[in-house]
Protein backbone atom coordinates (compact mmCIF):
# COMPACT_ATOMS: atom_id res chain seq x y z
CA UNK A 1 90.10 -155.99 -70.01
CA UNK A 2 91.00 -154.88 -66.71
CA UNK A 3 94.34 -155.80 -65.04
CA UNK A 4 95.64 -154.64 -60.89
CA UNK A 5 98.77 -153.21 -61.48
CA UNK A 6 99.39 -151.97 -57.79
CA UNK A 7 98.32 -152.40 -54.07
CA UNK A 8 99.56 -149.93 -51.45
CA UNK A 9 98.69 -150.63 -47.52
CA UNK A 10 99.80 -148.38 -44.82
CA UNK A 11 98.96 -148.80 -40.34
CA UNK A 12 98.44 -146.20 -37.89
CA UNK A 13 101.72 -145.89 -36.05
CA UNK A 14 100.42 -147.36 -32.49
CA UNK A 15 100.46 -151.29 -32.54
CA UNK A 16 98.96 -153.31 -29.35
CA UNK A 17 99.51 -156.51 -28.47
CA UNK A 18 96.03 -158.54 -28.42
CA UNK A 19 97.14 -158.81 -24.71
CA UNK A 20 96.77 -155.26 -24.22
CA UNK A 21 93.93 -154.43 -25.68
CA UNK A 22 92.26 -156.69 -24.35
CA UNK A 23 93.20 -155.75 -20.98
CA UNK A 24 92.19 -152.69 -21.62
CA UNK A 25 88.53 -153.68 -22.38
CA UNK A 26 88.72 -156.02 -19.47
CA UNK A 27 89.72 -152.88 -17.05
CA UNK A 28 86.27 -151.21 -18.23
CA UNK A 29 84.35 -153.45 -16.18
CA UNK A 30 84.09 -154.84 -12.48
CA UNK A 31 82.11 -158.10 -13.13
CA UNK A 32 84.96 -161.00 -13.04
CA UNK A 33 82.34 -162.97 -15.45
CA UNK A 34 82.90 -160.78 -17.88
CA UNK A 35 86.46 -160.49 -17.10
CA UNK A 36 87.09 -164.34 -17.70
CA UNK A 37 85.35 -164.11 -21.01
CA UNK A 38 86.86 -161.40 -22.80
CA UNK A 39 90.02 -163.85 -21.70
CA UNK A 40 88.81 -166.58 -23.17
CA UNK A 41 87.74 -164.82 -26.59
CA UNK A 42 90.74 -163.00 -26.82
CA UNK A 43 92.52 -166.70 -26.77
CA UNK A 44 90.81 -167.40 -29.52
CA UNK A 45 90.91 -165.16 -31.98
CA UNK A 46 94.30 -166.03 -33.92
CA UNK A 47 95.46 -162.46 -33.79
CA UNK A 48 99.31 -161.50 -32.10
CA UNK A 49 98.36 -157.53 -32.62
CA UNK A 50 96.23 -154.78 -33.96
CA UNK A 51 96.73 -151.16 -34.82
CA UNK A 52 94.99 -147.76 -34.03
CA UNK A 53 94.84 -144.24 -34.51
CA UNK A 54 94.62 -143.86 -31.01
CA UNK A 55 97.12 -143.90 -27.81
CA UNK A 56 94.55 -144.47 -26.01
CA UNK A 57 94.72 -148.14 -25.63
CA UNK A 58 98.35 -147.76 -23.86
CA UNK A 59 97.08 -148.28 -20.56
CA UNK A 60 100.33 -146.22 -19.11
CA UNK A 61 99.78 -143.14 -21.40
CA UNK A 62 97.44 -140.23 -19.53
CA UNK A 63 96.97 -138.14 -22.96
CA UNK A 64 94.13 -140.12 -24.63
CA UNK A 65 91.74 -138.73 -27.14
CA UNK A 66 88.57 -140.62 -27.02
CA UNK A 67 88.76 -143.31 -23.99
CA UNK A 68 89.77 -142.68 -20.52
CA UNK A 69 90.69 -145.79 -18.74
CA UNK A 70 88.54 -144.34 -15.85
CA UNK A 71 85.58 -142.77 -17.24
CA UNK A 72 82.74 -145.18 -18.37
CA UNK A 73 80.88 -142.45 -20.52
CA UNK A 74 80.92 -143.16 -24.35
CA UNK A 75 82.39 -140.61 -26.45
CA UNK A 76 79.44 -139.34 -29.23
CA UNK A 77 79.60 -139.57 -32.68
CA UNK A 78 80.86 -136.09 -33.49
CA UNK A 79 83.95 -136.80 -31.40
CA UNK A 80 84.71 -140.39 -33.25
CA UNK A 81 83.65 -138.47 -36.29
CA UNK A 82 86.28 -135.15 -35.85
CA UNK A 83 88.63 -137.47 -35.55
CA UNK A 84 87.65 -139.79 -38.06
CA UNK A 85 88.60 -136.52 -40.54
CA UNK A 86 91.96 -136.18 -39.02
CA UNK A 87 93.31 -139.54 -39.50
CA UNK A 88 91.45 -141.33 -42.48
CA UNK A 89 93.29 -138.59 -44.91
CA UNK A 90 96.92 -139.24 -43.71
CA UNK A 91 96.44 -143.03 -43.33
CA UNK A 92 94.93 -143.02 -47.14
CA UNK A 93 97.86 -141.08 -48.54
CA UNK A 94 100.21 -143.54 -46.39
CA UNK A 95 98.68 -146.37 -48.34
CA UNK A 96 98.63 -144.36 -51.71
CA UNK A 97 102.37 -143.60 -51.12
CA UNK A 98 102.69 -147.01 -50.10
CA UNK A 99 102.63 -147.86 -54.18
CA UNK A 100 105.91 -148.24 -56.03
CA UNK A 101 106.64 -145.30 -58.30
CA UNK A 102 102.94 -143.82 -57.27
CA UNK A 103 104.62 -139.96 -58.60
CA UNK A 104 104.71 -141.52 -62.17
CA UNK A 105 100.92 -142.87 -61.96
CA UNK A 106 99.46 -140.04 -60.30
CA UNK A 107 99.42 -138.07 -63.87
CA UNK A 108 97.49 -141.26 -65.32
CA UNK A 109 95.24 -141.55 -62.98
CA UNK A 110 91.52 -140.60 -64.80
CA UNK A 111 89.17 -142.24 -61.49
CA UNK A 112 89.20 -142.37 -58.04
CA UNK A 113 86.40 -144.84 -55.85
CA UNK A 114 86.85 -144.41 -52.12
CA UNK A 115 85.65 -146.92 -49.48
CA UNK A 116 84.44 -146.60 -45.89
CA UNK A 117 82.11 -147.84 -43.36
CA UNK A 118 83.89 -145.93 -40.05
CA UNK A 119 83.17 -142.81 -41.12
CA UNK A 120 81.64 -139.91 -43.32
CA UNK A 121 82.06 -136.01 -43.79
CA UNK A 122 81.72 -133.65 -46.62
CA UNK A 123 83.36 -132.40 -49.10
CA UNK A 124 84.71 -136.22 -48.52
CA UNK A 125 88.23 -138.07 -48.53
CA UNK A 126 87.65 -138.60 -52.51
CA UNK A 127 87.71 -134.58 -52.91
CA UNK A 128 90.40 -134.19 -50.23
CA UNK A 129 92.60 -137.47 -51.84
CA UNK A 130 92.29 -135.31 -55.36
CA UNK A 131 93.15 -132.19 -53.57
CA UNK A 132 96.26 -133.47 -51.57
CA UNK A 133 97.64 -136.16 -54.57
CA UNK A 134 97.20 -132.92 -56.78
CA UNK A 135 94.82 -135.17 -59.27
CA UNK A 136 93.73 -133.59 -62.48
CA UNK A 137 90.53 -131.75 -61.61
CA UNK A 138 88.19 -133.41 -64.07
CA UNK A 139 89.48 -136.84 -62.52
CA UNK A 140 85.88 -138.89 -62.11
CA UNK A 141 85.05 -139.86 -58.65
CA UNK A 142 82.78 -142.06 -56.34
CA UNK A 143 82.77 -143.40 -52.88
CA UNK A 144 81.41 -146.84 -51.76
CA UNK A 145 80.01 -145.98 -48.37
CA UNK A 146 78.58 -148.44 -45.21
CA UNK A 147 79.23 -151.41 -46.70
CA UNK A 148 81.31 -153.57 -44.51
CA UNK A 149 84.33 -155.98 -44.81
CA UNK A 150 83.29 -156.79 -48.56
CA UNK A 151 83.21 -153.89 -50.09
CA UNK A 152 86.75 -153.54 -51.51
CA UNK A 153 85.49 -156.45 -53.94
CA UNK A 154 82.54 -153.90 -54.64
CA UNK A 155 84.32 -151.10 -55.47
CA UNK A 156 87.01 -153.52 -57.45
CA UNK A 157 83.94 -154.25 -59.94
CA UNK A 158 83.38 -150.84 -60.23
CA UNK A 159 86.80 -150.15 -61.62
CA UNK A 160 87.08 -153.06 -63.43
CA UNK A 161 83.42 -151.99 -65.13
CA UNK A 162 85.11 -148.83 -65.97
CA UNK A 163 88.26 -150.29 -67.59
CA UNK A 164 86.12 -152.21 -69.60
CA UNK A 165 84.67 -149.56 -71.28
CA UNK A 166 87.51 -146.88 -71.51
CA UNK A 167 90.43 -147.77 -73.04
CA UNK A 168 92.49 -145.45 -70.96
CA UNK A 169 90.91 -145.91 -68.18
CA UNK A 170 93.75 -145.70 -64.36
CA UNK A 171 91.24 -146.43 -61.37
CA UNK A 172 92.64 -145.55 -58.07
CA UNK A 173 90.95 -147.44 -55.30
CA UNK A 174 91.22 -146.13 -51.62
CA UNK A 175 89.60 -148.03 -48.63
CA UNK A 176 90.06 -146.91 -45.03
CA UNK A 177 89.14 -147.66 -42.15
CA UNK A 178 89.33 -146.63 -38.75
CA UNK A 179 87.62 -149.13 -36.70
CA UNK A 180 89.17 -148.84 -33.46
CA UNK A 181 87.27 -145.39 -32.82
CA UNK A 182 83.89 -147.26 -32.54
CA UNK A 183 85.46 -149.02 -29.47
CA UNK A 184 81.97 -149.39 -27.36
CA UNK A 185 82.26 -150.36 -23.42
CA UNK A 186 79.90 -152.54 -23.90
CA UNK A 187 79.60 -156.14 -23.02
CA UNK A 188 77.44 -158.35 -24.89
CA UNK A 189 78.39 -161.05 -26.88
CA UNK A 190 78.53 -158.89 -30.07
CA UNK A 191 80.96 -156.44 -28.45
CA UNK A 192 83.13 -158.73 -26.71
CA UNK A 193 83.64 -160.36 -30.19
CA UNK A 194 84.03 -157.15 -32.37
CA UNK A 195 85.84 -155.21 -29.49
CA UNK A 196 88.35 -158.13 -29.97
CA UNK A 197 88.84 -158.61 -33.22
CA UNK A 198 88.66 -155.03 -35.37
CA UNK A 199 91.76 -152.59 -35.71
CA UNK A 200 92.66 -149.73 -38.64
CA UNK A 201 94.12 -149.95 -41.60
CA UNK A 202 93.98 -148.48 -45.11
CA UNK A 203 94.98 -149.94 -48.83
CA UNK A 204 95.33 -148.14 -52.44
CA UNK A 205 94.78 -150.27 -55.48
CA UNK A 206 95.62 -149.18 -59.17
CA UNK A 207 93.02 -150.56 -61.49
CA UNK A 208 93.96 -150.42 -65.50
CA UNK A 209 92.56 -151.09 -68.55
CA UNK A 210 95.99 -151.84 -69.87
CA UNK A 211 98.52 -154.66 -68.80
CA UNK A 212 101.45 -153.30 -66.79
CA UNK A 213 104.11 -155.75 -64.97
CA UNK A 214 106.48 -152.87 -63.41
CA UNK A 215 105.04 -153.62 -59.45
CA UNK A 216 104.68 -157.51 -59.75
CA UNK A 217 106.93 -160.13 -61.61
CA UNK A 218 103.06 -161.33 -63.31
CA UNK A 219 100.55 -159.47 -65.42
CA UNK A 220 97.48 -159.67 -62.86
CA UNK A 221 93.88 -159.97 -65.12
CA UNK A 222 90.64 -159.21 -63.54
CA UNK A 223 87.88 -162.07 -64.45
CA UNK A 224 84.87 -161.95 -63.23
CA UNK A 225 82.84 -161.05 -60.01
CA UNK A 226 80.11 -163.16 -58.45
CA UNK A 227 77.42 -161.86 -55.21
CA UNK A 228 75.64 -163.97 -52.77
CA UNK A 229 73.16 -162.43 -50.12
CA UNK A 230 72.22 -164.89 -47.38
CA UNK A 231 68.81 -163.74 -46.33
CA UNK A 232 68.89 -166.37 -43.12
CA UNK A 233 72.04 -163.79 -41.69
CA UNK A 234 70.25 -160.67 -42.27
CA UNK A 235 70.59 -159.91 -38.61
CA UNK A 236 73.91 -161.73 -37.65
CA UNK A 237 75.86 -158.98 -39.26
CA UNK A 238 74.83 -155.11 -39.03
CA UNK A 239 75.96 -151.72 -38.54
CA UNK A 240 74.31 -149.08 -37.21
CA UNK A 241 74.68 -145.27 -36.22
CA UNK A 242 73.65 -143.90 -32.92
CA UNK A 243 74.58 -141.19 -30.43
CA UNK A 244 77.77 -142.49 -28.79
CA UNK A 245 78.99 -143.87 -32.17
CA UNK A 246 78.40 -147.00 -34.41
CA UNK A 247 76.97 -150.33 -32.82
CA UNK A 248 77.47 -153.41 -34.36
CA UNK A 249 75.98 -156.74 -34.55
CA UNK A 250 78.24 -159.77 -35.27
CA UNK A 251 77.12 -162.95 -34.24
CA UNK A 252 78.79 -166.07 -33.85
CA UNK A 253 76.40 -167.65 -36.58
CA UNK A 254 78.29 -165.53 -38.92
CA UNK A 255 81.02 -168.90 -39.98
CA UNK A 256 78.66 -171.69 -39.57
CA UNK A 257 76.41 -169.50 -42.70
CA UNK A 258 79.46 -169.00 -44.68
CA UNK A 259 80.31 -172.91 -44.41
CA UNK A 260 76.91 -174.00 -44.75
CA UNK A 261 76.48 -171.67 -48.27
CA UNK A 262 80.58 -171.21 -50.03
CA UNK A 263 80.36 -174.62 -51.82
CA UNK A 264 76.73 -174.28 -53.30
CA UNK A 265 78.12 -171.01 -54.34
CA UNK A 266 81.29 -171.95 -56.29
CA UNK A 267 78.46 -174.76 -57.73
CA UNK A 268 76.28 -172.66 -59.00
CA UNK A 269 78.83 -170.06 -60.79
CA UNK A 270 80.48 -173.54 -62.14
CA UNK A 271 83.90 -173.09 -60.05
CA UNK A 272 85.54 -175.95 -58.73
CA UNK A 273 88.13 -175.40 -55.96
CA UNK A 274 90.83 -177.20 -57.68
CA UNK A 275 91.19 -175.05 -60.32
CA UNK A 276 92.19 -172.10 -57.94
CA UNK A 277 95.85 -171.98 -57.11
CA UNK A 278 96.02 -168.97 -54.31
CA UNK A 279 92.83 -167.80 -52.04
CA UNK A 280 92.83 -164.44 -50.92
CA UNK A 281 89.99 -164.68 -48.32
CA UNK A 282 89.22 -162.03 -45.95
CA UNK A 283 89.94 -162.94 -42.24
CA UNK A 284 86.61 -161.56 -40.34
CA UNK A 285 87.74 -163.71 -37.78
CA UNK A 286 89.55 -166.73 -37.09
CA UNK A 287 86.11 -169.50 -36.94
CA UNK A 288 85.24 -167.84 -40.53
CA UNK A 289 88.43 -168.76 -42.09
CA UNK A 290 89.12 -172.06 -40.25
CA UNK A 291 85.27 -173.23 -41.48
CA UNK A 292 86.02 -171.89 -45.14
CA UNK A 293 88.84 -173.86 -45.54
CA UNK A 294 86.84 -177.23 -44.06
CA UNK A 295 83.84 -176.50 -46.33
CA UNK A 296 86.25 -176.46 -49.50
CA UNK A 297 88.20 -179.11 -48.43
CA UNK A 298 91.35 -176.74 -48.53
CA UNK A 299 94.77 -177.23 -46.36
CA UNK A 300 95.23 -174.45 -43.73
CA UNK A 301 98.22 -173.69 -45.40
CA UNK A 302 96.63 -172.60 -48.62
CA UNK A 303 95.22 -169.75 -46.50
CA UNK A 304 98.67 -168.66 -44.91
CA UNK A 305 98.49 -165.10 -46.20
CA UNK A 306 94.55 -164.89 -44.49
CA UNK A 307 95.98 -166.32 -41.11
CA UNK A 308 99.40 -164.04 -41.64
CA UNK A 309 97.11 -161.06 -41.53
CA UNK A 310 94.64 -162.04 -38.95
CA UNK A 311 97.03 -162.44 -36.93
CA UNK A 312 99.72 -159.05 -37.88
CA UNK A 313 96.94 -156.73 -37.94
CA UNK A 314 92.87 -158.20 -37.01
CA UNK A 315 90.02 -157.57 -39.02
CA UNK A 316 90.33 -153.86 -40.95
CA UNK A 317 86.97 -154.67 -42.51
CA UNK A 318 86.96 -153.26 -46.03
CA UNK A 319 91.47 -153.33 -46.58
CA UNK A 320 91.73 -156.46 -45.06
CA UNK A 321 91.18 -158.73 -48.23
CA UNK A 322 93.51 -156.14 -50.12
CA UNK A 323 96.54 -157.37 -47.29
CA UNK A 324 96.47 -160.61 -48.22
CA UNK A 325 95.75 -160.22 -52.07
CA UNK A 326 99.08 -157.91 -51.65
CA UNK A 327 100.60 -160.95 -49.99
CA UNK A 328 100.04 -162.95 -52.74
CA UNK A 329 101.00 -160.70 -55.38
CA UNK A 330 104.32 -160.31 -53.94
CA UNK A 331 104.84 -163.61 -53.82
CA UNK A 332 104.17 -163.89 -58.02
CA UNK A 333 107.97 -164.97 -58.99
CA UNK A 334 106.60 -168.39 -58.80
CA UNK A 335 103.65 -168.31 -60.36
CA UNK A 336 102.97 -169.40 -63.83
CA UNK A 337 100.83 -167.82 -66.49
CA UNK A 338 97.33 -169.13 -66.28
CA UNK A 339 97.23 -169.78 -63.00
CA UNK A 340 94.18 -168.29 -61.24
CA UNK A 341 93.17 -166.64 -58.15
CA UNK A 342 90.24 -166.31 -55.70
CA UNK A 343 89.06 -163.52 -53.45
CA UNK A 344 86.41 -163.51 -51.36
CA UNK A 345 85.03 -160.95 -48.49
CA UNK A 346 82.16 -161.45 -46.26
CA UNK A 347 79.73 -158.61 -45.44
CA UNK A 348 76.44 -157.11 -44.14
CA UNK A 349 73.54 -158.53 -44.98
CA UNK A 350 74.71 -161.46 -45.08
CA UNK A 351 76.91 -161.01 -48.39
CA UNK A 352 79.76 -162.43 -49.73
CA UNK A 353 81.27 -161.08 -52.43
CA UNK A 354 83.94 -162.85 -54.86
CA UNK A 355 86.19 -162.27 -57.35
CA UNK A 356 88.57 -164.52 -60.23
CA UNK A 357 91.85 -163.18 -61.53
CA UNK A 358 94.18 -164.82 -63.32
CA UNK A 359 98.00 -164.57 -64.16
CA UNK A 360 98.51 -163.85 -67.81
């Protein structure tokens, strides 16, 4: 079996208020049009504040890295990339750290799966994770690269692959993300959505093929994992590298799909929504959660730990389901053995990607 023993999160240091970063974008343009709807969609989003690597946003602060308030060229990609390097290390080993008694694991630890889609170098953040954590050198690695808010739940069945078949097996899961570096002055209905929503963030999972209860007050078993790919969004979510950085595509068809296609789902694996007693579903954005919960017939309040963190920290793409899964967890005292969960992140493609625990 496999079983989470541990999640770790960690946040740059620099919090905004949605106000100001929004402002900020706003001050990148002269067209009041614009102006009023970056307003409007900023209104709308559900989210208080977001973090970043970057000072930048602090419209009173002259020492910026990547965006002047006054310059309208786009940094390139080997800027947003050097820095990329500097901060995803540090924020992964805040998230690591992040995990209760994390000294005592690190000897037990046999595999390590990183996650990204903000940023890539070589030798990567799995060798330099091993390096700094002072891993065992024959400690098995892999990286789940480029692929979006779901992938957490990707690399989860990984691990959980790999506890089922070794018996000792102590998966260390990293994902980070540094989204706020892809900042684009741009102004199309894409940007003005992901410009708004998106901020940094990293979490550390431990993954065992053994039950441990010393981080939660239940004994958390990994089920099963199920994959959808909605063809008829293959273009409604996407990622893509170019000169000045990464440009994405993000619709606002991107809920209605999800609604139209999370019921038939749960149908077809033979899951009813009454037999789940806590959702973890990843907050891409406020209209995605709001329409999952209508589609399954849930009470808003069910999701309070997806709203909580939309609203404390945005949409970290790949971390972001492992907040509110952490939420949960935490909240376990209550819980009672056989009582099962749901996670769920939405992805490229379009893809969802699911996954059943249970307390036991």
């Amino acid at each position: 079996m496999s079983y989470i023993t541990a999640i770790g999160t960690a946040v740059p240091e620099n919090c905004f208020s949605q106000e100001e970063l929004s402002s900020f974008y706003l001050n990148s343009t002269n067209d009041d049009t614009l102006k009023r709807k970056i307003k409007i969609v900023a209104g709308k989003t559900g989210i208080s504040q977001r973090y970043s690597v970057l000072k930048d946003f602090d419209q009173n602060s002259s020492d910026f890295e990547l965006f002047s308030q006054n310059s309208t060229d786009e940094p390139g990609l080997t800027d947003r990339m050097m820095l990329y390097k500097k901060y995803a290390i540090e924020l992964s080993l805040a998230a690591i750290h992040d995990i209760e008694n994390i000294d005592s694991h690190k000897k037990e630890i046999t595999h390590i799966i990183t996650v990204t889609c903000t940023g890539l170098f070589a030798p990567g953040l799995d060798i330099e994770l091993i390096r700094e954590l002072d891993l065992k050198p024959d400690t098995q690695r892999s990286s789940v690269n480029f692929m979006g808010c779901n992938a957490a739940i990707i690399a989860l069945k990984s691990a959980d692959s790999i506890c089922r078949s070794q018996p000792n097996a102590n998966v260390l899961i990293v994902c980070t993300e540094l989204c706020t570096i892809h900042f684009q002055k741009r102004f199309n209905d894409d940007y003005i959505l992901s410009n708004l929503i998106f901020g940094d963030g990293a979490a550390a999972v431990l993954m065992s093929s053994q039950p441990d209860q010393n981080n939660y007050h239940k004994t958390v078993e990994v089920n099963r994992f199920n994959s959808m790919i909605l063809h008829q969004g293959y273009r409604d979510m996407a990622w893509q590298l170019s000169e000045t950085g990464f440009i994405m595509n993000l619709t606002s068809y991107v809920p209605g799909l999800i609604k139209e296609n999370i019921l038939p789902m749960l149908d077809e694996i033979g899951l009813n929504a009454s037999e789940i007693a806590y959702w973890a579903i990843h907050p891409g954005g406020k209209k995605i959660v709001d329409d999952f919960s209508i589609a399954l017939g849930l009470d808003k309040c069910t999701l309070t730990e997806t709203y909580d963190v939309l609203k404390n920290y945005g949409n970290m793409s790949s971390p972001t389901v492992l907040f509110v899964l952490k939420m949960i967890l935490e909240k376990a005292e209550g819980a009672k053995i056989g009582e099962k969960l749901f996670a769920a992140a939405f992805g490229p493609g379009l893809s969802i990607e699911t996954m059943q625990l249970q307390y036991v």
